[in-house]
Structures are given as C-alpha cells and as structure tokens.
N, C-alpha and C. Protein backbone atom coordinates (compact mmCIF):
# COMPACT_ATOMS: atom_id res chain seq x y z
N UNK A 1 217.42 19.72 16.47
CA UNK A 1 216.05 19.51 16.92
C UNK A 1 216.00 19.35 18.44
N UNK A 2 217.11 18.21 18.96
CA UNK A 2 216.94 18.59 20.44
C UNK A 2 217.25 20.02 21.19
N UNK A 3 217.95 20.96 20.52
CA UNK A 3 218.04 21.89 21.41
C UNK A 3 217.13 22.86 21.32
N UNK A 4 216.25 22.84 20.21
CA UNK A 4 215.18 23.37 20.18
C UNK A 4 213.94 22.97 21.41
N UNK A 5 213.62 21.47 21.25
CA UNK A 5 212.96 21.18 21.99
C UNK A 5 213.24 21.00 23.58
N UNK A 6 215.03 21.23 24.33
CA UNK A 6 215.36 21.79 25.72
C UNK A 6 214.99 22.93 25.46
N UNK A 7 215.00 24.14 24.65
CA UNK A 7 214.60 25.49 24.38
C UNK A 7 213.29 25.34 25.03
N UNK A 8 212.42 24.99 24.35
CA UNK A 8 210.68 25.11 24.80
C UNK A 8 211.10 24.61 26.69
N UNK A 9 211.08 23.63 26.65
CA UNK A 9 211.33 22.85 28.25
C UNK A 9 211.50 24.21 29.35
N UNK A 10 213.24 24.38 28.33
CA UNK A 10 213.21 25.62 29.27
C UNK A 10 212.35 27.14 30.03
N UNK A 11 211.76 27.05 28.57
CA UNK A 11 210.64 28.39 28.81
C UNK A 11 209.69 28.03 29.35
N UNK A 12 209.04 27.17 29.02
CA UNK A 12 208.37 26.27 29.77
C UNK A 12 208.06 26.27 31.99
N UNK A 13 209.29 25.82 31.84
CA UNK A 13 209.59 25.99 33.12
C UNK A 13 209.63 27.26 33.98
N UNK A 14 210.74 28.60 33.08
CA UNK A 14 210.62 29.80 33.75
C UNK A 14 209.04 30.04 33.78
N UNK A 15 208.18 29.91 32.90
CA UNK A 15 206.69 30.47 33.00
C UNK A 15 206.01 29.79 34.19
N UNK A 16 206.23 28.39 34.24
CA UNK A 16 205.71 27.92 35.64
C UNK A 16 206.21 28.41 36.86
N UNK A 17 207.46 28.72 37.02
CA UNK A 17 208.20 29.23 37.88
C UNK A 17 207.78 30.75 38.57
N UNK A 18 207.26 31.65 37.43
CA UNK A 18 206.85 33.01 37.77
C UNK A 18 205.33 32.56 38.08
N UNK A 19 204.54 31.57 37.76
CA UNK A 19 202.85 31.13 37.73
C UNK A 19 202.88 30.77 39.35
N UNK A 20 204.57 29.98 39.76
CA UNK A 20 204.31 29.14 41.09
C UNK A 20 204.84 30.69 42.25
N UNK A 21 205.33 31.67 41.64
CA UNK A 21 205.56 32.47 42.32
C UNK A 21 204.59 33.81 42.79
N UNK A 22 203.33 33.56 41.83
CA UNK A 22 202.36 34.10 41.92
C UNK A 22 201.27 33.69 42.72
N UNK A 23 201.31 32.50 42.59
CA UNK A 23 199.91 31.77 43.43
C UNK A 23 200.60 31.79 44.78
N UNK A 24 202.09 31.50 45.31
CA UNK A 24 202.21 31.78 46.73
C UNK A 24 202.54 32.63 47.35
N UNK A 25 202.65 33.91 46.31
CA UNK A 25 202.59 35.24 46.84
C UNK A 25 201.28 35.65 47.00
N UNK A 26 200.43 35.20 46.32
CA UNK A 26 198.91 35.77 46.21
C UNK A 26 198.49 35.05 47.86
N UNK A 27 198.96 34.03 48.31
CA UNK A 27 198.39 33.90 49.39
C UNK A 27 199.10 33.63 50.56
N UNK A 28 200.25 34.31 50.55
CA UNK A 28 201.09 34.79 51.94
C UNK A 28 201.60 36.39 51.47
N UNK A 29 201.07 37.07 50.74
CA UNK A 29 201.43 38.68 50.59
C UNK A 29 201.29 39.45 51.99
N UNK A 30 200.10 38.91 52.96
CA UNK A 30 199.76 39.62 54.04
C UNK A 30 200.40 38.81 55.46
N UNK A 31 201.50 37.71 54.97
CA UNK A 31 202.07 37.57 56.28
C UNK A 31 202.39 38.04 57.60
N UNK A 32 202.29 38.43 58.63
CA UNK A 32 202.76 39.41 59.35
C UNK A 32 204.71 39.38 59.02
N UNK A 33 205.57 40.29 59.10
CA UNK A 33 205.50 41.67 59.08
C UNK A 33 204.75 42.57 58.02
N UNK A 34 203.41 42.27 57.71
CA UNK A 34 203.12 42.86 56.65
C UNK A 34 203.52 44.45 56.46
N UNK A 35 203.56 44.81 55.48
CA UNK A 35 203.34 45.08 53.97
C UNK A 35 205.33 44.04 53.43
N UNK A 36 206.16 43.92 54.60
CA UNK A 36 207.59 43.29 54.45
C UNK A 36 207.32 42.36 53.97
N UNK A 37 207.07 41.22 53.83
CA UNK A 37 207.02 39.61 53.35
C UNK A 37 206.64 40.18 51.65
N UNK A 38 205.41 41.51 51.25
CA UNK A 38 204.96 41.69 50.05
C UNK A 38 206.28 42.25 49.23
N UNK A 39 206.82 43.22 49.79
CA UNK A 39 208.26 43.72 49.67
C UNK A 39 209.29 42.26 49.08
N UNK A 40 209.28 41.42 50.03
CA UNK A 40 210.38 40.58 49.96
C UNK A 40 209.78 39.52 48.72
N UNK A 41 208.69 39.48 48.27
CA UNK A 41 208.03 38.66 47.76
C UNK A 41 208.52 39.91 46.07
N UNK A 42 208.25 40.32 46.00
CA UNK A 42 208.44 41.58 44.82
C UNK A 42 210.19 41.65 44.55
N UNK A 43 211.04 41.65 45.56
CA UNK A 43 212.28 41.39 45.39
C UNK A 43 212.61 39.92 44.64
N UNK A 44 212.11 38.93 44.97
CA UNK A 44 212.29 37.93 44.68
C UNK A 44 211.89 37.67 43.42
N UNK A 45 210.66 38.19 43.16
CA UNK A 45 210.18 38.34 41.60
C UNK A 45 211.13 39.14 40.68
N UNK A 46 211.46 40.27 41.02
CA UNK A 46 212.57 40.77 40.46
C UNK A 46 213.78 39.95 39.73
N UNK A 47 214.53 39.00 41.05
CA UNK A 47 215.94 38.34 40.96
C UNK A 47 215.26 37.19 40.14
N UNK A 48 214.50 36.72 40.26
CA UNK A 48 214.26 35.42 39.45
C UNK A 48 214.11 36.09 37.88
N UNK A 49 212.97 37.28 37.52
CA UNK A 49 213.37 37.48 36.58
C UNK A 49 214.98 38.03 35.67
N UNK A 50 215.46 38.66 36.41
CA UNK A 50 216.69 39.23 35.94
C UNK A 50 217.78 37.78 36.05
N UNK A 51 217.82 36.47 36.72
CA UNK A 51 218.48 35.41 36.47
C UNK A 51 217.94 34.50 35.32
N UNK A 52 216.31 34.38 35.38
CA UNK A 52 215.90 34.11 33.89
C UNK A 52 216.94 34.68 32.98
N UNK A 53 216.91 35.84 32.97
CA UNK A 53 217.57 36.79 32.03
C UNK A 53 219.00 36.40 31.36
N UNK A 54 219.97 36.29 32.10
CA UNK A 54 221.00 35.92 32.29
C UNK A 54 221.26 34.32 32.31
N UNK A 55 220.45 33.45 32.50
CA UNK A 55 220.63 32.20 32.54
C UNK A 55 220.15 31.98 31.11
N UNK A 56 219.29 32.41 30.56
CA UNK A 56 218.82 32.43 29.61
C UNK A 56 219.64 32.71 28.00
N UNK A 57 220.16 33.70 28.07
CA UNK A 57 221.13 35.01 27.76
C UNK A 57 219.93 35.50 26.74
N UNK A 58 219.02 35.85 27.31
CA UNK A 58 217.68 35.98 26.42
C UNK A 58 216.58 37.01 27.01
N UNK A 59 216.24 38.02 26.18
CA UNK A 59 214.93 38.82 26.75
C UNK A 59 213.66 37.83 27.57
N UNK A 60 213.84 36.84 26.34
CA UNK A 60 212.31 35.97 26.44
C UNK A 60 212.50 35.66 27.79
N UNK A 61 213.29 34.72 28.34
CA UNK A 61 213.30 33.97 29.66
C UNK A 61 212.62 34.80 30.40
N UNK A 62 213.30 36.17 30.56
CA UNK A 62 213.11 37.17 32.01
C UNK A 62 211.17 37.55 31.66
N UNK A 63 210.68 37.37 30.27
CA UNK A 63 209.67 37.81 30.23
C UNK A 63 208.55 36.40 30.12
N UNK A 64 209.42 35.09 30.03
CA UNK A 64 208.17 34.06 30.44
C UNK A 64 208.17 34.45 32.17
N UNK A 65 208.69 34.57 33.02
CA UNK A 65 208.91 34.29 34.36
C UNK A 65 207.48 35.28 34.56
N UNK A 66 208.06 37.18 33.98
CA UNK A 66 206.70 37.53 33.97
C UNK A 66 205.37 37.40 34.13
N UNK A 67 205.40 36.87 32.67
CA UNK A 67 204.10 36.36 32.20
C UNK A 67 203.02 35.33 33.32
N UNK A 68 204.12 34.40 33.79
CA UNK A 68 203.51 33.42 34.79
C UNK A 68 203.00 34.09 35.76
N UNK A 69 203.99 35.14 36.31
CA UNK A 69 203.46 35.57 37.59
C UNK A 69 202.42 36.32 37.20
N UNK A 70 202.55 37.19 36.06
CA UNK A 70 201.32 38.53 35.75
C UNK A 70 199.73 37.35 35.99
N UNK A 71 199.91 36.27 35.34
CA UNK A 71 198.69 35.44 35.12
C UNK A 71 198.17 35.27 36.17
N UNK A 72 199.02 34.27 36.99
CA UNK A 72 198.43 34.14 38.46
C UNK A 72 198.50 34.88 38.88
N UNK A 73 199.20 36.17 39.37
CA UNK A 73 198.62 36.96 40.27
C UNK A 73 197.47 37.86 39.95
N UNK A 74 196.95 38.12 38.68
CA UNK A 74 196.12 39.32 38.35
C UNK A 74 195.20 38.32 38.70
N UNK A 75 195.36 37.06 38.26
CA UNK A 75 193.60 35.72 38.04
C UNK A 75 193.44 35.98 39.55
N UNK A 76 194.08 36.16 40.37
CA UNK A 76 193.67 35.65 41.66
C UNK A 76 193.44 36.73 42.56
N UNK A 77 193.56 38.23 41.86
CA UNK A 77 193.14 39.24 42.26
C UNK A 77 191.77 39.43 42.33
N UNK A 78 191.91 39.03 40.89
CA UNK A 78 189.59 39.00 40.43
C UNK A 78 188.85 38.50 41.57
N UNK A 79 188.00 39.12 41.57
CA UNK A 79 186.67 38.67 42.47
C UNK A 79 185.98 37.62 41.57
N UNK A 80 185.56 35.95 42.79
CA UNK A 80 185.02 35.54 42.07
C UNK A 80 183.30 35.73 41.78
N UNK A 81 182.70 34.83 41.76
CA UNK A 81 180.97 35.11 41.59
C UNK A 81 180.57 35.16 42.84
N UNK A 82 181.48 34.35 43.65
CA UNK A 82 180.92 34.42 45.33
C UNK A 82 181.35 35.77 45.94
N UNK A 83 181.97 36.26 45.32
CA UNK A 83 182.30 37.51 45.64
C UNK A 83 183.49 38.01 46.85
N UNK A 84 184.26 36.42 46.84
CA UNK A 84 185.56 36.10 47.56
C UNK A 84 186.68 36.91 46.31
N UNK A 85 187.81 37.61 47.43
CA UNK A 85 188.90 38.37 46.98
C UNK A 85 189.72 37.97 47.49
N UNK A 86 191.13 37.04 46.72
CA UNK A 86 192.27 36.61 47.72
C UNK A 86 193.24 37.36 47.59
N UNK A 87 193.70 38.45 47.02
CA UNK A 87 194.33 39.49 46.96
C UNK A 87 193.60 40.98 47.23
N UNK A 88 193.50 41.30 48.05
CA UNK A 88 192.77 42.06 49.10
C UNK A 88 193.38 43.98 48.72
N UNK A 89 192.20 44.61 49.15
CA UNK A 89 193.09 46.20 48.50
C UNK A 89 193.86 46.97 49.77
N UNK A 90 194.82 45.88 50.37
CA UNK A 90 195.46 46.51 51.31
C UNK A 90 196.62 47.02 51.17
N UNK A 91 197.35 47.89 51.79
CA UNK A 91 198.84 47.73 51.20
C UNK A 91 199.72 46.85 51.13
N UNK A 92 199.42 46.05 51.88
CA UNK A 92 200.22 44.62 51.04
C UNK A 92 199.97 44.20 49.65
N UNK A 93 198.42 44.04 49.72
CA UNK A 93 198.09 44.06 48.33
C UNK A 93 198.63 44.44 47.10
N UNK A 94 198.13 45.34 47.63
CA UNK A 94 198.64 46.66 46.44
C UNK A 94 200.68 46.90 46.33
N UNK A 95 201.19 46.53 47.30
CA UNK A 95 202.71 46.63 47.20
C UNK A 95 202.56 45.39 46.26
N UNK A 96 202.18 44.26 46.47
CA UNK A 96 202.25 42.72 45.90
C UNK A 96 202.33 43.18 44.41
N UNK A 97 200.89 43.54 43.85
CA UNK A 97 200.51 43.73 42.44
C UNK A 97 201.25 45.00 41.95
N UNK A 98 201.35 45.98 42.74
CA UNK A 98 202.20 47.07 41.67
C UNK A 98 203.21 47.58 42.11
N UNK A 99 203.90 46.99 42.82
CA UNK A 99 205.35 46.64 43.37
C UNK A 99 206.04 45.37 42.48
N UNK A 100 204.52 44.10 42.13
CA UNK A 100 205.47 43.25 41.29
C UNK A 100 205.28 43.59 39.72
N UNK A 101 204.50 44.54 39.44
CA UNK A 101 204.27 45.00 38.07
C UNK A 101 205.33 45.67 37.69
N UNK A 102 205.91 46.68 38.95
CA UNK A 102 206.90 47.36 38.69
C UNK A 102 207.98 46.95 38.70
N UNK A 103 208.19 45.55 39.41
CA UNK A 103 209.99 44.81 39.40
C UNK A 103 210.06 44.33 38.38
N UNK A 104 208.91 43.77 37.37
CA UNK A 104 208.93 43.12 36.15
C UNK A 104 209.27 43.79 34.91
N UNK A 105 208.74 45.64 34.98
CA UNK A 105 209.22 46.50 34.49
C UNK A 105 210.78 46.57 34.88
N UNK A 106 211.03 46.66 35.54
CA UNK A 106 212.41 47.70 35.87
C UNK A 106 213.39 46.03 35.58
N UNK A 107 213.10 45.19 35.60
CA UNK A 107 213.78 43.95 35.17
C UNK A 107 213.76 43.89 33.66
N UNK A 108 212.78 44.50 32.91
CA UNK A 108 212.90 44.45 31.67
C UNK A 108 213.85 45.20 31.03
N UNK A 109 213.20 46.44 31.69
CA UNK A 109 214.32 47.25 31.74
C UNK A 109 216.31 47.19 31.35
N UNK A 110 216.44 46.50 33.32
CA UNK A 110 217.88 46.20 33.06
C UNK A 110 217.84 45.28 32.14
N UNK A 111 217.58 44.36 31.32
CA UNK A 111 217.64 43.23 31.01
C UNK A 111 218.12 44.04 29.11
N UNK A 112 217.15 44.74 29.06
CA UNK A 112 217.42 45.67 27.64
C UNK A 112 218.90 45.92 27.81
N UNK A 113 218.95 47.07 28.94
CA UNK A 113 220.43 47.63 29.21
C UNK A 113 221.30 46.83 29.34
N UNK A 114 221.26 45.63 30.03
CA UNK A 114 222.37 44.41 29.93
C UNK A 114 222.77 43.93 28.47
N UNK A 115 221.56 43.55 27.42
CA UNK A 115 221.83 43.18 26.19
C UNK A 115 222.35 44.17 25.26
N UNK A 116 222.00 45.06 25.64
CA UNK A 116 222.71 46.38 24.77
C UNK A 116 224.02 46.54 24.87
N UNK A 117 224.29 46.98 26.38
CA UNK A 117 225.89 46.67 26.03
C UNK A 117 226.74 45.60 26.22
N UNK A 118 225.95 44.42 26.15
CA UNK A 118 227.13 43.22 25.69
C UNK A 118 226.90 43.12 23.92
N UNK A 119 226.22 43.46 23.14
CA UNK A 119 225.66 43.89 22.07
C UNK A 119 227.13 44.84 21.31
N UNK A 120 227.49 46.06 22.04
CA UNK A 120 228.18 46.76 21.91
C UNK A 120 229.43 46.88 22.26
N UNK A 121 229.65 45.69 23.35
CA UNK A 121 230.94 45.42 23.48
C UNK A 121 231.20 44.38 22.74
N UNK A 122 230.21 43.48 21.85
CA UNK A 122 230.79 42.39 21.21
C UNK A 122 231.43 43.04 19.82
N UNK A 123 230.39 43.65 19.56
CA UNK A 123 230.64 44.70 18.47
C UNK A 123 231.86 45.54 18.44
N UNK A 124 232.79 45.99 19.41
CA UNK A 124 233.63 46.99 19.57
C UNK A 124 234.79 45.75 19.39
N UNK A 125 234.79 44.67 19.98
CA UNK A 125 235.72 43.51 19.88
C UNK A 125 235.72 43.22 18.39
N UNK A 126 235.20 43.01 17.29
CA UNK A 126 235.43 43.01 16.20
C UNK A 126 236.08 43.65 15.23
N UNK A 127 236.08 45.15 15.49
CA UNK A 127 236.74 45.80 15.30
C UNK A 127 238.25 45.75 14.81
C-alpha cells in the first residue's frame, strides 16, 4: 500500500513539474536572445521528460511531465475575455508551443524505443 501511494506522490509531482515548466516558459519564452531562451526552454522540456522516463522506468512519468506542461502552456495561450494574450504569435511563441509539442512527441517517441529494447533484451536474457 505504501508504494502505491509514493507511486501517486510521484506522478503527482512529475505533472506539477511539467505545469511549473509551462507557466515559466509561458512567460519568459520571449526573453531576449529571443526565439534562443524558447529553444532552450523546449530542450529542457524534452530532458525532463525523457528523465521522467527513465527515473520512472515508466511511459507514464515522461507523459505526466507532458500533460502538465501541455495544460499550462495551451491555458495560457488562450485569449482571455479582456482579450490579453500571454503567449503571443511570434516566433518565439510559436517555437515555445510547437517546438514543445514536438519535444514531447519525439520524447515519447524515444521513450517507446527505449522500452522496447530493454523489453527485448530482457527477453533475449532468458533464453
């Protein structure tokens, strides 16, 4: 029962982790060297998910980290009623949101290919 309930904790946490990596990318994406800081901000989303991954030894981890960031960053894309936009359609912007859409992909990605062949090398060891 307790390691179930460090289980949740844990996921828990990666999801806040990708949520806290969203809200302060959403509002330093346009740092100067801009569109670079959005770049470096998308790298970082990347490594955190793919160490989820691996720290985890679990699909899920690398895809709560996701999830957090997808939330906050898409919520904070929306225009609100005042008709304020804090993620802006610049190329920073736009590197931010589909630069980090795409590291989250291509992290899922490796993350498949990582489990597959430790999958297949555990499997070949039995043998």
């Amino acid at each position: 029962m307790a390691s179930r309930a460090f289980s949740v904790v844990v996921y828990a946490v990666l999801f806040v982790l990708g949520a806290f990596e969203g809200i302060v990318g959403s509002f330093h994406y346009s740092q100067p060297p801009a569109p670079w800081i959005a770049v470096l901000l998308v790298l970082a989303l990347f490594t955190s998910c793919l160490l989820a991954a691996v720290g985890t030894e679990s699909f899920r981890g690398m895809v709560m980290v996701a999830i957090g960031w997808a939330i906050a960053a898409f919520l904070l894309s929306m225009g609100s009623h005042a008709g304020s936009v804090i993620i802006t359609a610049t190329t920073a912007g736009e590197v931010f949101l589909y630069g980090g859409t795409l590291a989250v992909g291509l992290a899922a990605l490796a993350t498949y290919v990582w489990q597959t062949r430790s999958r297949l090398a555990r499997a070949g060891q039995r043998r």
